[in-house]
Structures are given as structure tokens and as C-alpha cells.
PDB file of N, CA and C in Angstrom:
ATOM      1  N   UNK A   1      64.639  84.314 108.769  1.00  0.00           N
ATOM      2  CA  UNK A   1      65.157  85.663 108.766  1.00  0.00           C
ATOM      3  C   UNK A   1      65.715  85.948 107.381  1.00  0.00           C
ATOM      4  N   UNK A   2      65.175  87.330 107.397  1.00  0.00           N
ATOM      5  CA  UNK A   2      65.659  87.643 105.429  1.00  0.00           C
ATOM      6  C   UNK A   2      66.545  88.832 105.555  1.00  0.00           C
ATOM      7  N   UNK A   3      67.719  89.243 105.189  1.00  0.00           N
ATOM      8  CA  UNK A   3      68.413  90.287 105.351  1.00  0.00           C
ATOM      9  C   UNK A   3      69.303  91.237 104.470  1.00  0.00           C
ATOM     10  N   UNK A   4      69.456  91.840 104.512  1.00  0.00           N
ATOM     11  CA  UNK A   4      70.210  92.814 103.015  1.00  0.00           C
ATOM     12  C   UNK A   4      70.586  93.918 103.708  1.00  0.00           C
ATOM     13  N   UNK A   5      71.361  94.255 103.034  1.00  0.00           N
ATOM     14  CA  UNK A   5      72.696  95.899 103.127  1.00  0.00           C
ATOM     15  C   UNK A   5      72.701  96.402 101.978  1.00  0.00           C
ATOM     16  N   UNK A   6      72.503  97.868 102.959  1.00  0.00           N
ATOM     17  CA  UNK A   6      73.335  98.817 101.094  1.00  0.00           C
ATOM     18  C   UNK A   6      74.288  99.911 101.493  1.00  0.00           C
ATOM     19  N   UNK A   7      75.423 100.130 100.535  1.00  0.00           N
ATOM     20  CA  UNK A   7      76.213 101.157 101.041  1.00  0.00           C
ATOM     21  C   UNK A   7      75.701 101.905  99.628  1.00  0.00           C
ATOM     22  N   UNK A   8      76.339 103.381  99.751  1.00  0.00           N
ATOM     23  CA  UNK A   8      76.167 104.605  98.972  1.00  0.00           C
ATOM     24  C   UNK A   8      76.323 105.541  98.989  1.00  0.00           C
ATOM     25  N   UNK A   9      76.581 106.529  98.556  1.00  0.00           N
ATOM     26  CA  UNK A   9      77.145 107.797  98.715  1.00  0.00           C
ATOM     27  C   UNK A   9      76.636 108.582  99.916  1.00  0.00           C
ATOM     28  N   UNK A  10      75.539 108.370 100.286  1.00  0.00           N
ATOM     29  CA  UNK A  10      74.009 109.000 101.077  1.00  0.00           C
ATOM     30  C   UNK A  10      74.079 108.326 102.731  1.00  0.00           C
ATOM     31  N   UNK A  11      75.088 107.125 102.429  1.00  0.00           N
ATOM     32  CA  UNK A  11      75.205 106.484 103.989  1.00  0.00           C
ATOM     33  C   UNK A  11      75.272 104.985 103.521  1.00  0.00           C
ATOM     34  N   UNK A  12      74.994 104.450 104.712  1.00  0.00           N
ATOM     35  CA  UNK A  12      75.088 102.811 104.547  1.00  0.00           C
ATOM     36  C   UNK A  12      73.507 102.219 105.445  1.00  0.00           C
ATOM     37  N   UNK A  13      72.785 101.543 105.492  1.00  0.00           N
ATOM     38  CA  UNK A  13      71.770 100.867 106.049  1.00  0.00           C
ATOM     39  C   UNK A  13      71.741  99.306 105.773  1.00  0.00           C
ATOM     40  N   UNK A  14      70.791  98.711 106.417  1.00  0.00           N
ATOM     41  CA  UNK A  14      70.497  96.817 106.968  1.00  0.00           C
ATOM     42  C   UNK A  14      69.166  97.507 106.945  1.00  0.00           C
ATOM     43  N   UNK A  15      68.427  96.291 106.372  1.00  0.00           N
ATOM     44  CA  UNK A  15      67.419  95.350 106.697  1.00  0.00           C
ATOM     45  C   UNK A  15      67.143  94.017 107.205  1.00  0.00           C
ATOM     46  N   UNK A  16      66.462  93.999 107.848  1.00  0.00           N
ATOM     47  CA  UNK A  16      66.192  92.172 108.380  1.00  0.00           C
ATOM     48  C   UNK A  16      64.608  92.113 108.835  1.00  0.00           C
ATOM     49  N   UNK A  17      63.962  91.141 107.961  1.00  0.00           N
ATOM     50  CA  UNK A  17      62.916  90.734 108.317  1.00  0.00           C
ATOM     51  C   UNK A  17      62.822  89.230 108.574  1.00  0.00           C
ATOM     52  N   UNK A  18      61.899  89.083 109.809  1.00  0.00           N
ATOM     53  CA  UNK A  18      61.470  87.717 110.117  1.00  0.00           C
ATOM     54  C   UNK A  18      60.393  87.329 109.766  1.00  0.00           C
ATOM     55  N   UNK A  19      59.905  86.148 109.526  1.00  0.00           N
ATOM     56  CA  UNK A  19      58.705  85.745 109.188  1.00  0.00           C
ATOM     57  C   UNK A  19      58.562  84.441 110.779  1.00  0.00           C
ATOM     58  N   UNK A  20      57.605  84.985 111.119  1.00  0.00           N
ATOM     59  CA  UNK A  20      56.927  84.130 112.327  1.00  0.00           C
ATOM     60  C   UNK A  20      56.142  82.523 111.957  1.00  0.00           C
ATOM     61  N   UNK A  21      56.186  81.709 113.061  1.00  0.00           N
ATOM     62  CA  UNK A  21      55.597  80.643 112.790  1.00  0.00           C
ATOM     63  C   UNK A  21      53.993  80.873 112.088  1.00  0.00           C
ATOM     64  N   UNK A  22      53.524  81.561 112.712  1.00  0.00           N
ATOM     65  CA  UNK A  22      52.284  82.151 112.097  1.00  0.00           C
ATOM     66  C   UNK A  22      52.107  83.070 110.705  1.00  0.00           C
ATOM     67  N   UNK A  23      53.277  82.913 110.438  1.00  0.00           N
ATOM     68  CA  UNK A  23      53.196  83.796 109.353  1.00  0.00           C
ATOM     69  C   UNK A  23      53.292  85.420 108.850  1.00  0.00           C
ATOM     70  N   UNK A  24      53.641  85.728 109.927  1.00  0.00           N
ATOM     71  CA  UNK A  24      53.556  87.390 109.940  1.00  0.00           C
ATOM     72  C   UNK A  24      54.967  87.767 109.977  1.00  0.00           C
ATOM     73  N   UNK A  25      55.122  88.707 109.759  1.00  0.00           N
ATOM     74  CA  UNK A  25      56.560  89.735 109.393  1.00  0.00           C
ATOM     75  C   UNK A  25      56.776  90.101 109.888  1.00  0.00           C
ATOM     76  N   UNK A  26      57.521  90.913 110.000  1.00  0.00           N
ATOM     77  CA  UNK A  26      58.546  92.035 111.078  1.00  0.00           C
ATOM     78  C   UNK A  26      59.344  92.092 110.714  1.00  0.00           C
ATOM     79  N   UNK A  27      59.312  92.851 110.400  1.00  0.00           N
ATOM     80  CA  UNK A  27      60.267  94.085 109.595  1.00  0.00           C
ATOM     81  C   UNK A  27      60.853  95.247 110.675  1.00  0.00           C
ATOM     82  N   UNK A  28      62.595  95.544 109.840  1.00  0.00           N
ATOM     83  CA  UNK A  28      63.200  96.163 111.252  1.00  0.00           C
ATOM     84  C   UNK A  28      64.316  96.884 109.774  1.00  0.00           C
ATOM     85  N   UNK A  29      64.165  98.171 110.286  1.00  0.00           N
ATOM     86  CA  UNK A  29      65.259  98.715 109.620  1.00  0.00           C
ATOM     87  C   UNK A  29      66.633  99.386 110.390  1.00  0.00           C
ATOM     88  N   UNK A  30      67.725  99.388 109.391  1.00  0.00           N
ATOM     89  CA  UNK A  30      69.012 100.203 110.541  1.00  0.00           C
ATOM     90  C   UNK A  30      69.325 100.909 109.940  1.00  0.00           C
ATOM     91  N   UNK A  31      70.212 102.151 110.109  1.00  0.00           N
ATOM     92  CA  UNK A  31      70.734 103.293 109.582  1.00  0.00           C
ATOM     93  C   UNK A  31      71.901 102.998 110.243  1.00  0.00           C
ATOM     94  N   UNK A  32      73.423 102.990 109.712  1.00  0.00           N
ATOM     95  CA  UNK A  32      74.492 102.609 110.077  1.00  0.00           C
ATOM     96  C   UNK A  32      75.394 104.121 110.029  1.00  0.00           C
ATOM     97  N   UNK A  33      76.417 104.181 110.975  1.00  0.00           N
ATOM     98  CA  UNK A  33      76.986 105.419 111.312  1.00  0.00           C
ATOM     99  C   UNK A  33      77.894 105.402 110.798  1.00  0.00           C
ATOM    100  N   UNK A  34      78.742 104.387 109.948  1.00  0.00           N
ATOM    101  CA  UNK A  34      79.903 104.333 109.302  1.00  0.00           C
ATOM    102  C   UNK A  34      79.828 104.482 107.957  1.00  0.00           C
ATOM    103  N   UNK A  35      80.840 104.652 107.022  1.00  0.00           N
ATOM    104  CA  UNK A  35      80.930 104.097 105.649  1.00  0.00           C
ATOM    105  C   UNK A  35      81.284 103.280 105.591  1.00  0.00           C
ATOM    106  N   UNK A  36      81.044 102.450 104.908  1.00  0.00           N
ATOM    107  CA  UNK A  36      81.905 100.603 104.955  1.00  0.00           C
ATOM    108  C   UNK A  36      81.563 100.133 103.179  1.00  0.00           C
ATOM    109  N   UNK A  37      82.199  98.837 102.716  1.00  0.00           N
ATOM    110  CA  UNK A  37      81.926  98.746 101.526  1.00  0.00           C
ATOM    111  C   UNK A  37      79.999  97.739 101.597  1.00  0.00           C
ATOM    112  N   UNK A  38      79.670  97.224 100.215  1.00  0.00           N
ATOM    113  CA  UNK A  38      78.387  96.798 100.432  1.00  0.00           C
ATOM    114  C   UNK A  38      78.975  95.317 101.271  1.00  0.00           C
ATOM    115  N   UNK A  39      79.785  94.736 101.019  1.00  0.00           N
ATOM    116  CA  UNK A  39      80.360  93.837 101.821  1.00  0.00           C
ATOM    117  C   UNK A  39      79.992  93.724 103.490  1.00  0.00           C
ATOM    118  N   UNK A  40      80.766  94.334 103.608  1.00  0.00           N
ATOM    119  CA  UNK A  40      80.508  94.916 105.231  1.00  0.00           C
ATOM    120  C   UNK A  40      79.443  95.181 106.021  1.00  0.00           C
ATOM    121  N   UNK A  41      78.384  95.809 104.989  1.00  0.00           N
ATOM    122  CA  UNK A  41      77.120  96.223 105.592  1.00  0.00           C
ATOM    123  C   UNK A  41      76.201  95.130 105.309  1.00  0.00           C
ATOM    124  N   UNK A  42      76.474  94.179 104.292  1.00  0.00           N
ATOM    125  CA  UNK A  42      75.347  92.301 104.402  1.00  0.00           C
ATOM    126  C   UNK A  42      75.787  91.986 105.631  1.00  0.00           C
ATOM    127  N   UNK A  43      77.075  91.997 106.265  1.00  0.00           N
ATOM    128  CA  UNK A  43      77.225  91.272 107.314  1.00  0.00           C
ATOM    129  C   UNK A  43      76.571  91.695 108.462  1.00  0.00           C
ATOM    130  N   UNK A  44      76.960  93.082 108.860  1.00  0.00           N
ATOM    131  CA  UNK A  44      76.270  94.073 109.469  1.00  0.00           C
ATOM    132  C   UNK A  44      74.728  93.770 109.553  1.00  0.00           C
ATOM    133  N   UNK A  45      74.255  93.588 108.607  1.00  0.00           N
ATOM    134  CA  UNK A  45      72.567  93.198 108.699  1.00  0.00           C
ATOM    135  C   UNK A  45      72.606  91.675 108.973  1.00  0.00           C
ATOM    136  N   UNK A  46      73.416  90.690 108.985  1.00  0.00           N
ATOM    137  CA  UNK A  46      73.473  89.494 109.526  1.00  0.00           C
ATOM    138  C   UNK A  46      73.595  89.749 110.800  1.00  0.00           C
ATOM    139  N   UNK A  47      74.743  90.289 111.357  1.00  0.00           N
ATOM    140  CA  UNK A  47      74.779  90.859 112.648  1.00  0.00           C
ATOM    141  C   UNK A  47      73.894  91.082 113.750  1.00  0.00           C
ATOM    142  N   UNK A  48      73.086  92.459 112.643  1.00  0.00           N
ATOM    143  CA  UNK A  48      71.808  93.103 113.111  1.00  0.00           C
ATOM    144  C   UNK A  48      71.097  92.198 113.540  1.00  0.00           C
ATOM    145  N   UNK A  49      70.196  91.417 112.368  1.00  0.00           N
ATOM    146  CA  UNK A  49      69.367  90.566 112.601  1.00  0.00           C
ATOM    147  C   UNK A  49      69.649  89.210 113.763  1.00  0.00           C
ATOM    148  N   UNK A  50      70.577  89.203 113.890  1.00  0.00           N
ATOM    149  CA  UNK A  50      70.598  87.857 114.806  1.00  0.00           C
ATOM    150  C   UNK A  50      70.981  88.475 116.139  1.00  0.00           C
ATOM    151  N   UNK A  51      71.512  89.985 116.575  1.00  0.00           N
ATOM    152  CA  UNK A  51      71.106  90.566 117.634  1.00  0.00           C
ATOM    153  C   UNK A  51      69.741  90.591 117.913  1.00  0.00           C
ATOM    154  N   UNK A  52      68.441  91.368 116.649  1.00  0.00           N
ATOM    155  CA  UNK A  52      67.149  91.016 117.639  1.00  0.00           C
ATOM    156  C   UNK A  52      66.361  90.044 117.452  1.00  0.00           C
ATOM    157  N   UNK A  53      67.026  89.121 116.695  1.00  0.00           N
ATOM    158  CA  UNK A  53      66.328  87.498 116.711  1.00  0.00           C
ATOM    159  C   UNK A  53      66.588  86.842 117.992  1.00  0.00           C
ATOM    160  N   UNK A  54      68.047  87.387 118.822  1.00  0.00           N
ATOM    161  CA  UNK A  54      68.352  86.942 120.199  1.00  0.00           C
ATOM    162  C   UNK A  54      67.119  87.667 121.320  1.00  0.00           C
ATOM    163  N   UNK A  55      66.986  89.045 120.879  1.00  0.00           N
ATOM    164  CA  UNK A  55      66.085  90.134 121.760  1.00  0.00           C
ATOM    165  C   UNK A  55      65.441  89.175 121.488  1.00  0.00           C
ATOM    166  N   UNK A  56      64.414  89.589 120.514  1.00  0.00           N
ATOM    167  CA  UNK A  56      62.688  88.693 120.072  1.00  0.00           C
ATOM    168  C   UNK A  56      62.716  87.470 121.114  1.00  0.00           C
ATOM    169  N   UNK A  57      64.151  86.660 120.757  1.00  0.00           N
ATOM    170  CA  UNK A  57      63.138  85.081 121.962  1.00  0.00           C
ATOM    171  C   UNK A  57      63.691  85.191 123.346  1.00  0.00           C
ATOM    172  N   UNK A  58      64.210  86.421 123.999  1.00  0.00           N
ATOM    173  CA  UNK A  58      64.247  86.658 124.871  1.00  0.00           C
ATOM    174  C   UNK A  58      62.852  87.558 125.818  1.00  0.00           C
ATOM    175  N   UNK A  59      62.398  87.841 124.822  1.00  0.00           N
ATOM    176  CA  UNK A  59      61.099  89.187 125.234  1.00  0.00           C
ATOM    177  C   UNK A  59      59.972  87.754 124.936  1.00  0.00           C
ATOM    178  N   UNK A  60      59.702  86.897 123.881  1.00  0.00           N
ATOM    179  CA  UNK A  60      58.696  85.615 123.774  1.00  0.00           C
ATOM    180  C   UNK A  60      59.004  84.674 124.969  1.00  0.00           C
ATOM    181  N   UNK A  61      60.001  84.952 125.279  1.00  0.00           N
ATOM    182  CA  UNK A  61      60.441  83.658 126.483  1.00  0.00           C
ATOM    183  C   UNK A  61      60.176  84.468 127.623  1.00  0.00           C
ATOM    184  N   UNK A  62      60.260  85.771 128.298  1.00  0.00           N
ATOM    185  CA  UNK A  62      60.001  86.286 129.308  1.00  0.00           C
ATOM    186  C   UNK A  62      58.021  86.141 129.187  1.00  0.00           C
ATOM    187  N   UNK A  63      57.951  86.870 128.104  1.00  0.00           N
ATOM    188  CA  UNK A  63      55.930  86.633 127.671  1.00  0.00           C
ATOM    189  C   UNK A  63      55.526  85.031 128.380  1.00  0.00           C
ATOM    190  N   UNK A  64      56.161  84.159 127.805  1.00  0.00           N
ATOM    191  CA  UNK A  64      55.501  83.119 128.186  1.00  0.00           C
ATOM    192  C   UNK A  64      55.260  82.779 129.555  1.00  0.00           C
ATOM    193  N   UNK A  65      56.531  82.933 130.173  1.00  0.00           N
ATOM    194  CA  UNK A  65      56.668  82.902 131.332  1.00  0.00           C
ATOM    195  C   UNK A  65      55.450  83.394 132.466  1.00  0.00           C
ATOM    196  N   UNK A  66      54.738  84.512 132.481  1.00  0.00           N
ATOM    197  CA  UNK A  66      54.319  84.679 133.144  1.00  0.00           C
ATOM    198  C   UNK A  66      52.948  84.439 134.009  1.00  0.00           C
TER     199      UNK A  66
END
């Protein structure tokens, strides 16, 4: 998982991309509702990302399952 924040006059946003065993990406962007410093919003995209890194092997683990 690769992740980054930006704050700015214009708003604040996260990125987080995963790279799969296979090699493929996924890519996920956020638009954040607060102002916060750039501080705040790396974490925020740490956050982010390991909320749908939890989704992702919850939705691969239900897939397999069936």
C-alpha cells in the first residue's frame, strides 16, 4: 500500500494505492471535509487506506468463499 495527503487552500485530499500479488493497482482517491494541516491528512490517508485494505480482504475472503 502506497499513500499520500495534501492540504491547501482548495481543500484537503488522500490517496492510497495498492499493488496486488499479481501486480495490478488500485487506485482509490478521497476528498476530505475538513481543513487540517498536511500532517493530519498523511495520516488520514494511512487511515483511509487501511480502512479499505480491511474492506478489500473482507470482499476477497467473502469471493473465495463461495
Amino acid at each position: 500500500m502506497y499513500f499520500d495527503g495534501a492540504a491547501h487552500q482548495e481543500g484537503t485530499g488522500a490517496g492510497v494505492i495498492f499493488l496486488t500479488p499479481q501486480q495490478d493497482l488500485l487506485p482509490y482517491s478521497f476528498s476530505l471535509s475538513h481543513n487540517c494541516s498536511n500532517n493530519v491528512v498523511e495520516y488520514q490517508a494511512l487511515i483511509l487506506g487501511l480502512e479499505a485494505a480491511t474492506e478489500l480482504k473482507w470482499k476477497s475472503t467473502k469471493t473465495h468463499n463461495l
